[in-house]
Protein backbone atom coordinates (compact mmCIF):
# COMPACT_ATOMS: atom_id res chain seq x y z
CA UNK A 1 -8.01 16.29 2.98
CA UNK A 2 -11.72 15.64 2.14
CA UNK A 3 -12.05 16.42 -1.85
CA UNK A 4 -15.02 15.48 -3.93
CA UNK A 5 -16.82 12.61 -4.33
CA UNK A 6 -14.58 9.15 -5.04
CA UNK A 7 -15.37 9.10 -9.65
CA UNK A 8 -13.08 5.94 -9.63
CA UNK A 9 -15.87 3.08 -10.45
CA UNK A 10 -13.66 0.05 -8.41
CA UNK A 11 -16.87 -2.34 -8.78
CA UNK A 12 -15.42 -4.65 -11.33
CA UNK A 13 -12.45 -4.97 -9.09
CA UNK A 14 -14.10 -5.51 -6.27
CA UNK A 15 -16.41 -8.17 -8.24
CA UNK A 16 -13.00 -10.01 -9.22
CA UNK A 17 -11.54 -10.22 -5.99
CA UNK A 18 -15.02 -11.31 -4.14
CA UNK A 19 -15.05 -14.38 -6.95
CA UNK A 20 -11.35 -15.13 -5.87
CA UNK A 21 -11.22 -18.92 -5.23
CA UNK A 22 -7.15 -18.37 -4.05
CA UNK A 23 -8.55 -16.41 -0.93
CA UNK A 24 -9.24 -18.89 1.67
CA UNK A 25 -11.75 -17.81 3.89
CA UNK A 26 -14.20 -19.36 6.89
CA UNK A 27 -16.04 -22.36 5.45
CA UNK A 28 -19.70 -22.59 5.82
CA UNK A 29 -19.57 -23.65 9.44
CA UNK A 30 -17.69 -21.06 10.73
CA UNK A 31 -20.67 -18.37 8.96
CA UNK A 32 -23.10 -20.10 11.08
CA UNK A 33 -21.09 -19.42 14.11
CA UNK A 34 -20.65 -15.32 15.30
CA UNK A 35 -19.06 -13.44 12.92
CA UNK A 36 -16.70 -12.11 15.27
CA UNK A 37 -14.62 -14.85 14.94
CA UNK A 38 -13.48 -13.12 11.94
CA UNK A 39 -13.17 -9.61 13.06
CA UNK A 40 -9.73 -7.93 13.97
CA UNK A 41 -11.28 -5.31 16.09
CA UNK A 42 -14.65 -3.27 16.17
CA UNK A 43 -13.79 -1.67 12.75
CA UNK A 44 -11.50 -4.45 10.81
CA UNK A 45 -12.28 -7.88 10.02
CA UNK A 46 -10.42 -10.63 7.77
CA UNK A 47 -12.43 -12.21 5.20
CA UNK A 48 -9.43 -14.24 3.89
CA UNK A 49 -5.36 -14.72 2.77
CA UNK A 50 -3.75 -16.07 -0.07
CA UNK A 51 -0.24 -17.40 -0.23
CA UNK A 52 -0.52 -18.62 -4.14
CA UNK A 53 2.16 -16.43 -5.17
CA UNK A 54 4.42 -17.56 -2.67
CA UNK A 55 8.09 -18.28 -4.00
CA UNK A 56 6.74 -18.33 -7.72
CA UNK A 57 8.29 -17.52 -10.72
CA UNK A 58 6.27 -16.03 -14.54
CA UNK A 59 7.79 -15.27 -17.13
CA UNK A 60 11.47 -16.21 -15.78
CA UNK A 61 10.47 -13.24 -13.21
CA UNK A 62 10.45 -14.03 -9.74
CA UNK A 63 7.17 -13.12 -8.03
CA UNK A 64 7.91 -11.58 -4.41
CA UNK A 65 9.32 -8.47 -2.98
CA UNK A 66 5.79 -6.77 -3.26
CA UNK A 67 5.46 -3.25 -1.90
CA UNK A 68 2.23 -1.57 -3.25
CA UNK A 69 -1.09 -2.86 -5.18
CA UNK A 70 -3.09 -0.60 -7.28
CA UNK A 71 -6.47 -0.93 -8.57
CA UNK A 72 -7.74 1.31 -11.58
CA UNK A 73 -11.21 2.11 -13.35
CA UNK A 74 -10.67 -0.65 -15.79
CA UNK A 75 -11.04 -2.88 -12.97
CA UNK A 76 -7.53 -4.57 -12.76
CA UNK A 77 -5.15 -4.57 -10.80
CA UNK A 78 -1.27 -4.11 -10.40
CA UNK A 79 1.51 -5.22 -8.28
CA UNK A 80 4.45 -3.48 -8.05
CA UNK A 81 8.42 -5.30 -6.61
CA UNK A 82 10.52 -3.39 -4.57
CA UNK A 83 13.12 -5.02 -7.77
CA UNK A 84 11.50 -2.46 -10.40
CA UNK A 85 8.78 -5.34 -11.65
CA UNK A 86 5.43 -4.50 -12.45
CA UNK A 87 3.09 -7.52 -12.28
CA UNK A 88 -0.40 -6.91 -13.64
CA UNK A 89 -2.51 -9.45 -11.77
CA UNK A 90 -6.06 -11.27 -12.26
CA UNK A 91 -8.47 -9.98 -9.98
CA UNK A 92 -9.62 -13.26 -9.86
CA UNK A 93 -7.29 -15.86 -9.01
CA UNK A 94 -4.50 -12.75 -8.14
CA UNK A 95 -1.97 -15.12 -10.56
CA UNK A 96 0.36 -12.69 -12.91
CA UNK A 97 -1.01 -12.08 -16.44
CA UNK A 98 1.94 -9.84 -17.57
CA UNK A 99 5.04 -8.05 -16.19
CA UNK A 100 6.77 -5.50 -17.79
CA UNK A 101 10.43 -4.37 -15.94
CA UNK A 102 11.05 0.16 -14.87
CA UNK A 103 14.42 1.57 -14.47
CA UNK A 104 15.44 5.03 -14.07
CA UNK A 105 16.72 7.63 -16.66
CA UNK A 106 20.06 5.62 -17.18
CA UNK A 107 18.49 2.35 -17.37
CA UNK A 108 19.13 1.41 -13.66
CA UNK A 109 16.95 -0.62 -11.19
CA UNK A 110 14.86 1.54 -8.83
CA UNK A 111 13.73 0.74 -5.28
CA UNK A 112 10.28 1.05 -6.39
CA UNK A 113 7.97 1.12 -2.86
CA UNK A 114 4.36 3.22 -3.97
CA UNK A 115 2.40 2.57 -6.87
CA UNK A 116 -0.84 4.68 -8.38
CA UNK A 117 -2.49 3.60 -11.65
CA UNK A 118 -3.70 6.88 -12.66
CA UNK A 119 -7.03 7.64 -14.85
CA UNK A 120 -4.95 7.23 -18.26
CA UNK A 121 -4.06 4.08 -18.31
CA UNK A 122 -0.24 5.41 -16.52
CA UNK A 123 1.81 4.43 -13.77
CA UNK A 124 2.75 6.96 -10.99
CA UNK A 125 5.84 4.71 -8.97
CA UNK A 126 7.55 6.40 -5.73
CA UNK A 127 11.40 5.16 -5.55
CA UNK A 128 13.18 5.28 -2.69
CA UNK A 129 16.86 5.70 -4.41
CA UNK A 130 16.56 9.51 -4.62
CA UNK A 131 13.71 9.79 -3.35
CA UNK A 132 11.47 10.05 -6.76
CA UNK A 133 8.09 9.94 -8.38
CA UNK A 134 8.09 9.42 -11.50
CA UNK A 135 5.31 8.70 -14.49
CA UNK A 136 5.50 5.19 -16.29
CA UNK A 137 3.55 4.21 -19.69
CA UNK A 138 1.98 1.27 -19.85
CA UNK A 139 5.31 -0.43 -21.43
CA UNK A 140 7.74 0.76 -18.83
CA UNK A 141 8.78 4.01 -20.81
CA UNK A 142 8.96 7.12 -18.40
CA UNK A 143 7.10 10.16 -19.27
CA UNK A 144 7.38 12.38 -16.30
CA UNK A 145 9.32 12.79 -13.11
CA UNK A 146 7.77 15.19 -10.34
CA UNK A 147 9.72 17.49 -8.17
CA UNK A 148 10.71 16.51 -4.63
CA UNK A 149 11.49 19.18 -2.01
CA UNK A 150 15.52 19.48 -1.32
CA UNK A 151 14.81 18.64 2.48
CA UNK A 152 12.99 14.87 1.51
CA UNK A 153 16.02 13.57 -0.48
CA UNK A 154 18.67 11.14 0.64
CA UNK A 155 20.95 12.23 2.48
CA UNK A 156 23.67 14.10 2.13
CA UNK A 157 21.42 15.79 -0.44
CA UNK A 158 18.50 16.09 1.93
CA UNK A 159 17.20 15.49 5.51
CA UNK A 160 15.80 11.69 4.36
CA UNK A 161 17.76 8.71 5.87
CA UNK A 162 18.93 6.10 3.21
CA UNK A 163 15.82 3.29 2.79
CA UNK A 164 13.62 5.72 4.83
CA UNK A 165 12.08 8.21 2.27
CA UNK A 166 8.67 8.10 0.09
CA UNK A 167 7.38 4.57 1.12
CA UNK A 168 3.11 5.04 0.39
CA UNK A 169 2.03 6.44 -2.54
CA UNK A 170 -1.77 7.40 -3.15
CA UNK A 171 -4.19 9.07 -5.43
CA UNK A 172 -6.71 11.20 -3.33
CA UNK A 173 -10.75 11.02 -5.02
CA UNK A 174 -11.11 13.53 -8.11
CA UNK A 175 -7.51 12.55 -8.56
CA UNK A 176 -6.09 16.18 -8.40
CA UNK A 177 -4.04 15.58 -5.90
CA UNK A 178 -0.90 12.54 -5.23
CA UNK A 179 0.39 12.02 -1.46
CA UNK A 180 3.54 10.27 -0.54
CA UNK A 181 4.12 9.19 2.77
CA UNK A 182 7.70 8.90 4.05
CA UNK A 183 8.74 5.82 5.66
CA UNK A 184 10.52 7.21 8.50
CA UNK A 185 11.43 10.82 10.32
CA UNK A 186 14.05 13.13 8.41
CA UNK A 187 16.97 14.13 10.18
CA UNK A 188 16.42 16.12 13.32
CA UNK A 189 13.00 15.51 13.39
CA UNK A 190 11.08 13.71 16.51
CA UNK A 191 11.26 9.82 16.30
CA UNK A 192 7.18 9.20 15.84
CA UNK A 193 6.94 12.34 13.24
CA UNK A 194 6.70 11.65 9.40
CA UNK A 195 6.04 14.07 6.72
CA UNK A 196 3.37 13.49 4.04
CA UNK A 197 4.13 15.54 0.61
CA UNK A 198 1.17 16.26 -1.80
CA UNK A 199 1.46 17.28 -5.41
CA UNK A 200 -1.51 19.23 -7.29
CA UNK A 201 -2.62 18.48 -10.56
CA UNK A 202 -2.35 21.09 -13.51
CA UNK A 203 -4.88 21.44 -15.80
CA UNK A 204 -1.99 20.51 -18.16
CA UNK A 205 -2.01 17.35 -16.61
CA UNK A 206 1.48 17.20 -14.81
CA UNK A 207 1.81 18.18 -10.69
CA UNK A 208 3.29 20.58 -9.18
CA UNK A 209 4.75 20.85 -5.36
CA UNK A 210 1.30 20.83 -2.77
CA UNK A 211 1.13 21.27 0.45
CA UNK A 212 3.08 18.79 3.17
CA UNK A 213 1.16 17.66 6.21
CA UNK A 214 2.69 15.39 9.46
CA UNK A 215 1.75 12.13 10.95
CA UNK A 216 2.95 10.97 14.49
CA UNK A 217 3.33 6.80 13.84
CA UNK A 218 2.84 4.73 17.12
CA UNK A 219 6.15 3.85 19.19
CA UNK A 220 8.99 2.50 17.05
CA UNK A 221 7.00 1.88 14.09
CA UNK A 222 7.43 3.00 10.40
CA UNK A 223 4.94 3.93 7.31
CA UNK A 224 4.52 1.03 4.89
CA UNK A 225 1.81 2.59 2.92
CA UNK A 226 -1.04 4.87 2.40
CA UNK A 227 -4.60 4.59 0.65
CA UNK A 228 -6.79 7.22 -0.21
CA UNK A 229 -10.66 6.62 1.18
CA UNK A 230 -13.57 7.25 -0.78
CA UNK A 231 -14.15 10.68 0.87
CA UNK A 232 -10.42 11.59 0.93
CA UNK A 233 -9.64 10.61 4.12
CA UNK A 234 -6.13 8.17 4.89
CA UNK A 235 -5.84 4.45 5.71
CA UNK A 236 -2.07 4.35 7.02
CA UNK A 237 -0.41 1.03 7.52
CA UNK A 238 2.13 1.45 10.19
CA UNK A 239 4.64 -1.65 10.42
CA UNK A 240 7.53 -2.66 12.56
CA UNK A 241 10.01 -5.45 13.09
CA UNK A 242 11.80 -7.15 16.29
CA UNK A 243 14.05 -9.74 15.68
CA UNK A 244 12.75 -12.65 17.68
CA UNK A 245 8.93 -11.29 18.14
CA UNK A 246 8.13 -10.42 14.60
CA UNK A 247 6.26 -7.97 12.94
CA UNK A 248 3.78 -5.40 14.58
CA UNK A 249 1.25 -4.40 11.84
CA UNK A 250 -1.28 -1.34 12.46
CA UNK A 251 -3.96 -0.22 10.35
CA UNK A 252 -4.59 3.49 11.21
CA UNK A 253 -7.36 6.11 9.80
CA UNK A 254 -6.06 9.79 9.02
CA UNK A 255 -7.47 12.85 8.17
CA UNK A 256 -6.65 16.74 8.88
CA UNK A 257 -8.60 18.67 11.89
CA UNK A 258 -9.69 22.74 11.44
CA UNK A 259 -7.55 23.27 8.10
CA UNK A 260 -3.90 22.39 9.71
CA UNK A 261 -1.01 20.70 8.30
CA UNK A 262 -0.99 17.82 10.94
CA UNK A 263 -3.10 14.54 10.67
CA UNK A 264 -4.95 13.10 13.75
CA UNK A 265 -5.24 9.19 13.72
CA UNK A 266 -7.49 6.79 14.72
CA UNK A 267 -6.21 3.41 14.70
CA UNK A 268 -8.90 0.71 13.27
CA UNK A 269 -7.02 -2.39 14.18
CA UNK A 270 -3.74 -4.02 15.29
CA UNK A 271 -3.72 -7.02 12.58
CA UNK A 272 -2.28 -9.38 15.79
CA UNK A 273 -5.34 -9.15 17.00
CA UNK A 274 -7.21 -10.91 13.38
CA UNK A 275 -8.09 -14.76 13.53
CA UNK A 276 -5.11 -16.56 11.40
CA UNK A 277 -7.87 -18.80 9.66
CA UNK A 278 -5.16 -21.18 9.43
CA UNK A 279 -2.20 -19.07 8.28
CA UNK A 280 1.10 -20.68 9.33
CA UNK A 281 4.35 -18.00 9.93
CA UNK A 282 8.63 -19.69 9.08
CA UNK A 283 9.28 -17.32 11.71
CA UNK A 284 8.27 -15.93 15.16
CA UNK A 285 5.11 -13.86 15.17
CA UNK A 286 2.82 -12.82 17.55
CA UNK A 287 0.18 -14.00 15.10
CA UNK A 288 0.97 -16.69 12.08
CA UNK A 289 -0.85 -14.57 10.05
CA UNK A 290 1.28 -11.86 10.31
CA UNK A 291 4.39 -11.14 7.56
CA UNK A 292 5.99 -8.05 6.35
CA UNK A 293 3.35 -6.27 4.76
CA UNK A 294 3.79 -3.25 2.63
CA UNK A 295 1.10 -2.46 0.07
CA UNK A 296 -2.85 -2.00 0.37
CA UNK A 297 -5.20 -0.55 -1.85
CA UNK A 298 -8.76 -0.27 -1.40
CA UNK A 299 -10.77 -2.48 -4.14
CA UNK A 300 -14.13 -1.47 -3.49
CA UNK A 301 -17.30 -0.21 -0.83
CA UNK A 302 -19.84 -3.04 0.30
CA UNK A 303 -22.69 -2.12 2.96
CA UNK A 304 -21.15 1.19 4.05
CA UNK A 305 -17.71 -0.58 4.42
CA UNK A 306 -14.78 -0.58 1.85
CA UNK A 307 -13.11 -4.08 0.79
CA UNK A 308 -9.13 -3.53 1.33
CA UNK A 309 -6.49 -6.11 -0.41
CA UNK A 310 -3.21 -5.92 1.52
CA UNK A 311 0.55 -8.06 0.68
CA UNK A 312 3.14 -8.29 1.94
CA UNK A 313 7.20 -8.27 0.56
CA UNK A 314 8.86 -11.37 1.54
CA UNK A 315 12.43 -10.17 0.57
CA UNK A 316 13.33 -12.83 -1.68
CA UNK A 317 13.67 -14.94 2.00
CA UNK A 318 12.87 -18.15 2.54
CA UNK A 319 11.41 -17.56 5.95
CA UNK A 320 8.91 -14.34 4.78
CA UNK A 321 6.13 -15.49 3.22
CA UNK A 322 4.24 -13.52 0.06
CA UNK A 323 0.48 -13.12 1.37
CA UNK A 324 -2.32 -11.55 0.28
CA UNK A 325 -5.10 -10.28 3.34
CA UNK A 326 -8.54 -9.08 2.15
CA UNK A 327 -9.87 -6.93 4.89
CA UNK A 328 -13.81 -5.74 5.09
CA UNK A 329 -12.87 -2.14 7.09
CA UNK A 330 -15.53 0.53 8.40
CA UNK A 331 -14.49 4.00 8.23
């Protein structure tokens, strides 16, 4: 899980999202004070949220139910609804700048939960419906769909529970080879395991079935998404919900030990535990700053650390908020 050398240039992203003026952060007394009051743990610290797409509409599109961000070369960056709607978004000010709508083969809706914007200018978007992966033009048309294993699909096709199947999608550096992560444990499999399925690239350009590797999540916690590191290591955002509490968030750091099939884990930071810089919560949390979140994508490396944008899907519900977190992490 450690292939070449990260090619991806992410600096114009990462210029775009530093400039930002949506992302509130500490104001100039809280820099003179320790900078610990920003940090989430050892590894993790917040350098500031955005709730400017909250309950907002463009286009006649409603602008919520986010499950994974993707940056690409070009420096932009995409936002992808659990409702099938790809938002292309200003690195800037994170506002929509276009939207274009993916269905399946038939023309229906997907439950569209990973998102890669590949080298080409294409879309790689993990559904959890069948499960699928499937490859999107720039305009929405499909030009490939990958092969899933028999055991991953929904059941009563496969082992996967309904809602519970490829959840993270990533692009590992050299961008040879595409990891999903499933949400939750197939059928007959122990409650903390998870299976991660890789695809290789051909040198025709399409992927075949890779090798599959397992994850153990913490205690009653699922896989929201995954994001490749610059030297092909994991970030794995583990996420959980109790009605009355509120969400449990957990950033987590994977990578394969001696050649094996399963991932060890280090976990970088329990986002409780970041300062909530004023962040207010419509419903119990153990932190305010805390929502639902499901996508992250890594925008850039500053000072041996990489710059992480993170959002969250607020269901279309009026007490889940849409929020952006830009975390500074050290891997």
């Amino acid at each position: 899980m450690r292939p070449r050398t990260l090619r991806t240039a992410l600096a114009a992203l990462t210029a775009g999202l530093a400039a930002a003026g949506c992302l509130t952060a500490a104001g100039p007394a809280a820099a003179q004070q320790s900078h610990q009051r920003n940090d989430c743990s050892r590894s993790v610290s917040l350098t500031g949220f955005s709730d400017a797409l909250d309950k907002t509409t463009y286009d006649d599109t409603y602008v919520g139910n986010l499950s994974a961000l993707a940056g690409d070369r070009r420096g932009s960056l995409a936002a992808l609804s659990d409702r099938s709607e790809l938002f292309r978004l200003d690195t800037r000010t994170l506002k929509p700048r276009g939207v274009i709508t993916l269905a399946d083969e038939n023309g229906a809706a997907l439950d569209s939960e990973g998102l890669v914007a590949d080298g080409d200018g294409t879309y790689l978007v993990s559904s959890e419906t069948e499960p699928s992966v499937r490859r999107y033009s720039r305009t929405g048309r499909i030009l490939e769909r990958l092969p899933v294993p028999t055991d991953l699909r929904t059941a009563p096709a496969g082992r996967a529970r309904a809602n519970g199947s490829f959840e993270g999608l990533t692009l590992l550096p050299g961008g040879r080879t595409l990891l999903a992560s499933m949400e939750y444990p197939l059928d007959g499999d122990p409650a903390d395991l998870v299976r991660f399925q890789t695809w290789q690239r051909t040198r025709h350009g399409d992927f075949r079935l890779g090798a599959r590797y397992t994850y153990r999540t913490d205690p009653g916690l699922g896989i929201s998404e995954v994001a490749a590191t610059p030297d092909g290591r994991l970030l794995v955002l583990e996420r959980g919900f109790t009605a009355g509490v509120g969400n449990t968030v957990r950033l987590q750091l994977a990578e394969r030990h001696r050649g094996g099939t399963t991932l060890g884990k280090t976990r970088l930071a329990d986002l409780a535990d970041c300062p909530s810089l004023g962040a207010t919560a419509k419903q119990p949390q153990p932190n305010p700053l805390l929502d639902n979140f499901e996508g992250m994508t890594v925008t850039g490396r500053a000072g041996g650390r990489l710059d992480v944008l993170v959002v969250s899907d607020d269901n279309q519900n009026d007490v889940q908020t849409t929020r952006f977190l830009r975390l500074r992490v050290r891997v």
